[in-house]
C-alpha atoms as a PDB file:
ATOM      1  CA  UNK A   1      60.376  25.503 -25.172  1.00  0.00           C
ATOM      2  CA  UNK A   2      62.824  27.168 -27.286  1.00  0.00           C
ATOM      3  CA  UNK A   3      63.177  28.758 -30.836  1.00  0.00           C
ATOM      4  CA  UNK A   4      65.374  27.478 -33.977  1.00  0.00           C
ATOM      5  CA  UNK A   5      66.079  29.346 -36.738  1.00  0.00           C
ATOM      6  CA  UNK A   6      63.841  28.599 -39.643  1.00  0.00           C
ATOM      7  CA  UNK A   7      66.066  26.256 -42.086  1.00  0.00           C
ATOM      8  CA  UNK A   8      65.819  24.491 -45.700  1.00  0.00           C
ATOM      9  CA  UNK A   9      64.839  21.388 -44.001  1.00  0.00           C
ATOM     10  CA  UNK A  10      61.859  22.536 -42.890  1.00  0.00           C
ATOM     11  CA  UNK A  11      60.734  23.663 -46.636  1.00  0.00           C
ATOM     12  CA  UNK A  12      57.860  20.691 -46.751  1.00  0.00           C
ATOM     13  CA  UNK A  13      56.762  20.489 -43.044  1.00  0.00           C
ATOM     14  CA  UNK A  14      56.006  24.085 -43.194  1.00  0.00           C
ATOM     15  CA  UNK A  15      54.315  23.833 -46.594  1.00  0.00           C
ATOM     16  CA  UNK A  16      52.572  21.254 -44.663  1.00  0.00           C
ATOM     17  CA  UNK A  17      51.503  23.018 -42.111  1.00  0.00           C
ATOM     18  CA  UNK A  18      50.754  26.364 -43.907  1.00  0.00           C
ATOM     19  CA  UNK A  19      47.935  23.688 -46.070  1.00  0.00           C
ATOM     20  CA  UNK A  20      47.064  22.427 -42.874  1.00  0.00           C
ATOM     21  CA  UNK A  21      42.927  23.340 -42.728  1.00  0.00           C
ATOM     22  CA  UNK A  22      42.991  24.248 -39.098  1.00  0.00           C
ATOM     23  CA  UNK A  23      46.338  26.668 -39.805  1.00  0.00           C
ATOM     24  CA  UNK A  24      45.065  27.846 -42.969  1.00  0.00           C
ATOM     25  CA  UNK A  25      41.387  28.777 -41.630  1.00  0.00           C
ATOM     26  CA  UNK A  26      43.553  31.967 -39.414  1.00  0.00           C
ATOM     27  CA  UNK A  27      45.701  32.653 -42.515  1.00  0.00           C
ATOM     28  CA  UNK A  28      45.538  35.520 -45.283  1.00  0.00           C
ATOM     29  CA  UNK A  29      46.173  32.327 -47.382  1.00  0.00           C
ATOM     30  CA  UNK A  30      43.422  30.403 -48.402  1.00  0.00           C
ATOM     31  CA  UNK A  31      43.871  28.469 -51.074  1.00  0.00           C
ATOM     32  CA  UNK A  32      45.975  25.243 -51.081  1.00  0.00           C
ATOM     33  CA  UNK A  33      49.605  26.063 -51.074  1.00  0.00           C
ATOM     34  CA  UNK A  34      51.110  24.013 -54.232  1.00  0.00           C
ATOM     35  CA  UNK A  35      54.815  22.473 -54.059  1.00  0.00           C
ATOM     36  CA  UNK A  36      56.175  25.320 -56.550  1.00  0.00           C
ATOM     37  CA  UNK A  37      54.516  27.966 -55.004  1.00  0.00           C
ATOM     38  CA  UNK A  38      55.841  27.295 -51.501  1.00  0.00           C
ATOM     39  CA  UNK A  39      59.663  26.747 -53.122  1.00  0.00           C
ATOM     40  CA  UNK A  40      59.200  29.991 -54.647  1.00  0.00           C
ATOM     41  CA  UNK A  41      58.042  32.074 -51.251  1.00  0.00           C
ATOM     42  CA  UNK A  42      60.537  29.971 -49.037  1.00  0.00           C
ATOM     43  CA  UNK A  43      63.814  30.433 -51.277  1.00  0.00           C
ATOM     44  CA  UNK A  44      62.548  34.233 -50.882  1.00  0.00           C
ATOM     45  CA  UNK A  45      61.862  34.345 -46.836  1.00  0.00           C
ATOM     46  CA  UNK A  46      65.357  32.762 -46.394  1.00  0.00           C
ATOM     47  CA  UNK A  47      66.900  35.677 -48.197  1.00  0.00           C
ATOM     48  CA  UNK A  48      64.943  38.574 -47.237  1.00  0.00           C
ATOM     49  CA  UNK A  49      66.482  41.104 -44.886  1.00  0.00           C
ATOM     50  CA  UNK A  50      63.361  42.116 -43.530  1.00  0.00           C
ATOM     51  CA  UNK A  51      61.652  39.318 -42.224  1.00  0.00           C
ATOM     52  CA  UNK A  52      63.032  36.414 -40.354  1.00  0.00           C
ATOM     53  CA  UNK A  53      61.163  32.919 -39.168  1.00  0.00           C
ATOM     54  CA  UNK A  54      62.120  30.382 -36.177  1.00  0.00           C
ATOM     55  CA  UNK A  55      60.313  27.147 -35.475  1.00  0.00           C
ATOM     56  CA  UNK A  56      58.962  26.447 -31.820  1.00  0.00           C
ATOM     57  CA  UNK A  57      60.170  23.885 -30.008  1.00  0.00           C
ATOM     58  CA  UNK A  58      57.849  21.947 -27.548  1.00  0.00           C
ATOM     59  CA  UNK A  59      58.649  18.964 -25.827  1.00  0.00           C
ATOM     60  CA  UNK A  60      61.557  18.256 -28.214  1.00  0.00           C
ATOM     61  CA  UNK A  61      59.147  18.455 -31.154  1.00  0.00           C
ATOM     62  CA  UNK A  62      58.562  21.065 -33.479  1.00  0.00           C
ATOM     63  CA  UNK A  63      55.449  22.850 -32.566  1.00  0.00           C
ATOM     64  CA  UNK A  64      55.156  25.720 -35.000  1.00  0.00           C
ATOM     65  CA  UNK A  65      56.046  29.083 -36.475  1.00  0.00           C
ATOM     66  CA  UNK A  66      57.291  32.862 -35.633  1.00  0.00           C
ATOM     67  CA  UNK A  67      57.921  35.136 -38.090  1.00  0.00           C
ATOM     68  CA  UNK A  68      58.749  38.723 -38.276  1.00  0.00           C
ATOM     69  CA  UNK A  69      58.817  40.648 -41.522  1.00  0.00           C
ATOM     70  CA  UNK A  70      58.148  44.563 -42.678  1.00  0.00           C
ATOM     71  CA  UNK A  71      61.255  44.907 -40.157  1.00  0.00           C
ATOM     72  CA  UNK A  72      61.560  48.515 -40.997  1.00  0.00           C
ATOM     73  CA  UNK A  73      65.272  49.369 -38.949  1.00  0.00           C
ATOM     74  CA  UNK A  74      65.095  53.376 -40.004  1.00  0.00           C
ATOM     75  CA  UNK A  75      61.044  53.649 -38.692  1.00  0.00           C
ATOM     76  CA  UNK A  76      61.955  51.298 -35.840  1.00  0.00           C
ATOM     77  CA  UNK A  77      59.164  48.632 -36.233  1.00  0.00           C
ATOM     78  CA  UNK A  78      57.816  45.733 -38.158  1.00  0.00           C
ATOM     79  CA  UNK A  79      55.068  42.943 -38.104  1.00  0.00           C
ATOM     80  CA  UNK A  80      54.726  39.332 -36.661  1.00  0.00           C
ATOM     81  CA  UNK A  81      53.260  36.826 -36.795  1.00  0.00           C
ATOM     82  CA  UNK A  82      52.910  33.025 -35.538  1.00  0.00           C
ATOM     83  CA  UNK A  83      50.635  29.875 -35.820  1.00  0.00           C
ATOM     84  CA  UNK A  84      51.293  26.653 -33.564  1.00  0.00           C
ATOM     85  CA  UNK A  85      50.155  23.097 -34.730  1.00  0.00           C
ATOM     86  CA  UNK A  86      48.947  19.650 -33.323  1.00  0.00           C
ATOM     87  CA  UNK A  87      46.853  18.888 -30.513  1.00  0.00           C
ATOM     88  CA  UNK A  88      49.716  18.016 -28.697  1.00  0.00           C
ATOM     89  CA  UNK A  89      50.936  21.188 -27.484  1.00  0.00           C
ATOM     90  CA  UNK A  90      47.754  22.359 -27.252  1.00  0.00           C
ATOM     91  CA  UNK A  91      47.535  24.120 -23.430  1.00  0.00           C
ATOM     92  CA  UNK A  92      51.286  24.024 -23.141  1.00  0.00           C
ATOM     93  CA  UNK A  93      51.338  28.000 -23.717  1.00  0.00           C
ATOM     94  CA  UNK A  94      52.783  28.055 -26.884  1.00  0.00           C
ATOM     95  CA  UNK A  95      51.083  30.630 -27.641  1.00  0.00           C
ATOM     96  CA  UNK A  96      52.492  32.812 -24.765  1.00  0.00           C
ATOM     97  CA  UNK A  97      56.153  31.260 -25.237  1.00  0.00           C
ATOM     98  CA  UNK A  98      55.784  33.068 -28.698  1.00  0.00           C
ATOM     99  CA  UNK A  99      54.498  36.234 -27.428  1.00  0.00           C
ATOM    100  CA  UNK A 100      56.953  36.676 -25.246  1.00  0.00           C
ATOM    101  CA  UNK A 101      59.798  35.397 -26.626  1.00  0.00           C
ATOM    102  CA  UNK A 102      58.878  37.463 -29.710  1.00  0.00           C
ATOM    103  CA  UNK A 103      58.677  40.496 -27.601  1.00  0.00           C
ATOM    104  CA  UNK A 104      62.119  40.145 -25.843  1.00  0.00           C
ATOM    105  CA  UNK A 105      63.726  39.845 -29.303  1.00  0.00           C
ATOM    106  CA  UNK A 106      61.849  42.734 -30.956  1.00  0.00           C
ATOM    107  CA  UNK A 107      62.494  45.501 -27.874  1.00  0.00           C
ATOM    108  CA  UNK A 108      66.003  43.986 -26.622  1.00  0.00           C
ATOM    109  CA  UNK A 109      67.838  42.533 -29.286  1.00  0.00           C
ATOM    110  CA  UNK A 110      66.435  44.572 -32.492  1.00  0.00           C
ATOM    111  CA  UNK A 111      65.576  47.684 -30.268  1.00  0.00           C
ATOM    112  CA  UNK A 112      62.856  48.666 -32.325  1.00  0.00           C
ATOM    113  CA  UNK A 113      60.510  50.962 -30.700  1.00  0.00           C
ATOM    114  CA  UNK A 114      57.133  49.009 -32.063  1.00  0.00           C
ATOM    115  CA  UNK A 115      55.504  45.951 -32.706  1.00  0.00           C
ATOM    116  CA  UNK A 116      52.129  45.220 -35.377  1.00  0.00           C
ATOM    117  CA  UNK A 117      50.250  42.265 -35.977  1.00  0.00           C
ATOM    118  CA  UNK A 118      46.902  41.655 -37.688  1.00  0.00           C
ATOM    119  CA  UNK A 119      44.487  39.294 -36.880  1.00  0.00           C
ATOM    120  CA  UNK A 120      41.659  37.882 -38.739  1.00  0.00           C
ATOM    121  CA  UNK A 121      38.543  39.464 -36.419  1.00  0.00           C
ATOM    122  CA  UNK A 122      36.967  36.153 -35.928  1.00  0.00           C
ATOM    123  CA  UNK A 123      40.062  35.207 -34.294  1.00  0.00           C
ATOM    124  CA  UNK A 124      39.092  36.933 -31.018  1.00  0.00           C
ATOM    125  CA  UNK A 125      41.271  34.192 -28.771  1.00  0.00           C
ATOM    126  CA  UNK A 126      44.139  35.252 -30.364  1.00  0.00           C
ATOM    127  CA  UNK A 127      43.191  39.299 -30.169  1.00  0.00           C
ATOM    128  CA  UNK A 128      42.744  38.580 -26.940  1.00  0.00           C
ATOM    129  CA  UNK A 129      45.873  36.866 -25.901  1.00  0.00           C
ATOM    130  CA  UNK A 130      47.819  39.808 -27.860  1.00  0.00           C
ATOM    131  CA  UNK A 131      46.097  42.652 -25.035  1.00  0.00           C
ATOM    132  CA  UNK A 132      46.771  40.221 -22.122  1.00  0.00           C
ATOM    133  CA  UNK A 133      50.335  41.128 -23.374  1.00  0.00           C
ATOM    134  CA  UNK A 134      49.981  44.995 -23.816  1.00  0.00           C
ATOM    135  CA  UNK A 135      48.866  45.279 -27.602  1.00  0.00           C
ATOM    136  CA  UNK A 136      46.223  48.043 -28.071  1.00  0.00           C
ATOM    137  CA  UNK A 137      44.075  47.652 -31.201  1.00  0.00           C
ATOM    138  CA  UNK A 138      44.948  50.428 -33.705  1.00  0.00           C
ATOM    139  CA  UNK A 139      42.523  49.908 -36.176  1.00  0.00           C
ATOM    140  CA  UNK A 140      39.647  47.784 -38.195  1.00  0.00           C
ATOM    141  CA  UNK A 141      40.368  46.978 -41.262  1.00  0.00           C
ATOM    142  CA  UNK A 142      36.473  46.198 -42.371  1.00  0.00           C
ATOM    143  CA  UNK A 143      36.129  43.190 -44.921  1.00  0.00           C
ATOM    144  CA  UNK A 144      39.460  43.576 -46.017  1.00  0.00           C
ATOM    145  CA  UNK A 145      40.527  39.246 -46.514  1.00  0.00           C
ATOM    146  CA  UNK A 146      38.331  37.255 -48.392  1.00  0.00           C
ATOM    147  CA  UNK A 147      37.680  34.264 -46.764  1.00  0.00           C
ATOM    148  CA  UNK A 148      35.934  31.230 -48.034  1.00  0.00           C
ATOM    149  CA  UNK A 149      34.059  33.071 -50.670  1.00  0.00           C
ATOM    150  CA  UNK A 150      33.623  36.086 -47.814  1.00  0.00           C
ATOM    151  CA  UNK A 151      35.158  39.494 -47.057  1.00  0.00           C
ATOM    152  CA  UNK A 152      36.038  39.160 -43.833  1.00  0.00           C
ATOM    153  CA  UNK A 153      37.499  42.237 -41.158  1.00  0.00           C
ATOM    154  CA  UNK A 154      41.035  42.248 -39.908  1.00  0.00           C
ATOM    155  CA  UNK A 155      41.955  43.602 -36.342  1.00  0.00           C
ATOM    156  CA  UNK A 156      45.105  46.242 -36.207  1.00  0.00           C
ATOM    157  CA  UNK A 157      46.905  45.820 -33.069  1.00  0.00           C
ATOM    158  CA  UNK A 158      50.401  46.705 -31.763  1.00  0.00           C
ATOM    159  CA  UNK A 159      52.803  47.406 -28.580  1.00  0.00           C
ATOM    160  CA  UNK A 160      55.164  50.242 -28.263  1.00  0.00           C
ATOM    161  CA  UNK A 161      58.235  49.919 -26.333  1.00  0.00           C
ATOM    162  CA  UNK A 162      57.621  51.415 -23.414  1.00  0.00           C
ATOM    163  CA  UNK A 163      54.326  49.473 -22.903  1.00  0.00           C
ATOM    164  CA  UNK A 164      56.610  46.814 -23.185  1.00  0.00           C
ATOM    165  CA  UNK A 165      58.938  47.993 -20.549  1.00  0.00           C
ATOM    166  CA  UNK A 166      56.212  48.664 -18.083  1.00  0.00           C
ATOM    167  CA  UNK A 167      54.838  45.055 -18.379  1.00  0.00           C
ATOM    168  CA  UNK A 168      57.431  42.891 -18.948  1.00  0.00           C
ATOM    169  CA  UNK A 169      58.436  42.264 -15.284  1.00  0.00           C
ATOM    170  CA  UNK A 170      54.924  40.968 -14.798  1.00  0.00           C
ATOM    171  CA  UNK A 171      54.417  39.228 -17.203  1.00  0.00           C
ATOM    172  CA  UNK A 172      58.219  37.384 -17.020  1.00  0.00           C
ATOM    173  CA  UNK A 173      57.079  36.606 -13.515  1.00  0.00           C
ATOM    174  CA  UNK A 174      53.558  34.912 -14.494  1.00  0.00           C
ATOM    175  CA  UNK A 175      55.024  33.040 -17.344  1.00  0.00           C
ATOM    176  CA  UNK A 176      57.866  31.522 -14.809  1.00  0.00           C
ATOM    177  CA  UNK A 177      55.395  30.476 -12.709  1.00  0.00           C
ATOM    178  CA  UNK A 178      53.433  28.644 -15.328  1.00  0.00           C
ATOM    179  CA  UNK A 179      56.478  26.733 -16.212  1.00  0.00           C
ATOM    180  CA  UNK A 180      56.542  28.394 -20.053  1.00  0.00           C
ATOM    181  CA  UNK A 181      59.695  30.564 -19.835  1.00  0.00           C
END
């Protein structure tokens, strides 16, 4: 598995996949994404300074998105993000490729000194996957997204640095001998 930057050829397969109903269903987003709307948002992602977006590479196929974005380089932190797609690399760890790989980049390369994501609470595989990696939940944001015709709550979670730093020898060492790093 690998990442590539996010590029203007992948403008329709990740409006695609944003309208995609099992995507969509752990997205802010609920409504269906329309051709003008997605030009508009992706001409703006490419530019913005604060954010940047890779596709995930399984199996020589792309498998799905990572994004970072509030990067905040005077406060030391931003957000992130990710969603993976198709039933084919489905138990491949995809999930933990991003998580980790994500990590690396955010403490190493950036050196930022924290790392946020929220997370629709029904989500709890997800909310759980981000504590397997360190996260601590910060907060509850109660019916904050509407959903479907429904308020629904939104988890606060994030990892500081040196949480990082204390389990990122570990957790290198179990992903290795999974085969996902």
């Amino acid at each position: 598995m690998h990442l590539r930057e996010l590029s203007v050829e992948d403008r329709e397969k990740v409006r695609a996949w944003r309208n995609d109903p099992g995507i969509r269903k752990y997205m802010y987003t609920d409504h269906e994404i329309t051709v003008e709307e997605h030009g508009a948002w992706f001409a703006r992602t490419l530019k913005d300074p604060t954010c940047k977006y890779w596709i995930i590479v399984c199996d020589a196929q792309d498998a799905g998105v990572l994004c970072l974005f509030n990067i905040d380089l005077k406060n030391r932190h931003c957000f992130w993000g990710f969603y993976a797609v198709g039933a084919v690399v489905r138990g491949k760890g995809v999930g933990n490729f991003a998580e980790f790989s994500v990590l690396r980049y955010v403490f190493e390369e950036l050196k930022l000194q924290k790392l946020c994501c929220e997370v629709l609470a029904f989500n709890q595989a997800v909310i759980n996957m981000h504590k397997k990696f360190g996260f601590m939940q910060e907060g509850l944001f109660r019916r904050h997204i509407l959903k479907r015709d429904q308020f629904v709550d939104v988890v606060s979670l994030a990892i500081l640095q040196e949480e990082w730093n204390a389990r990122k020898q570990e957790l290198e060492l179990r992903l290795r001998a999974k085969g996902i790093i």
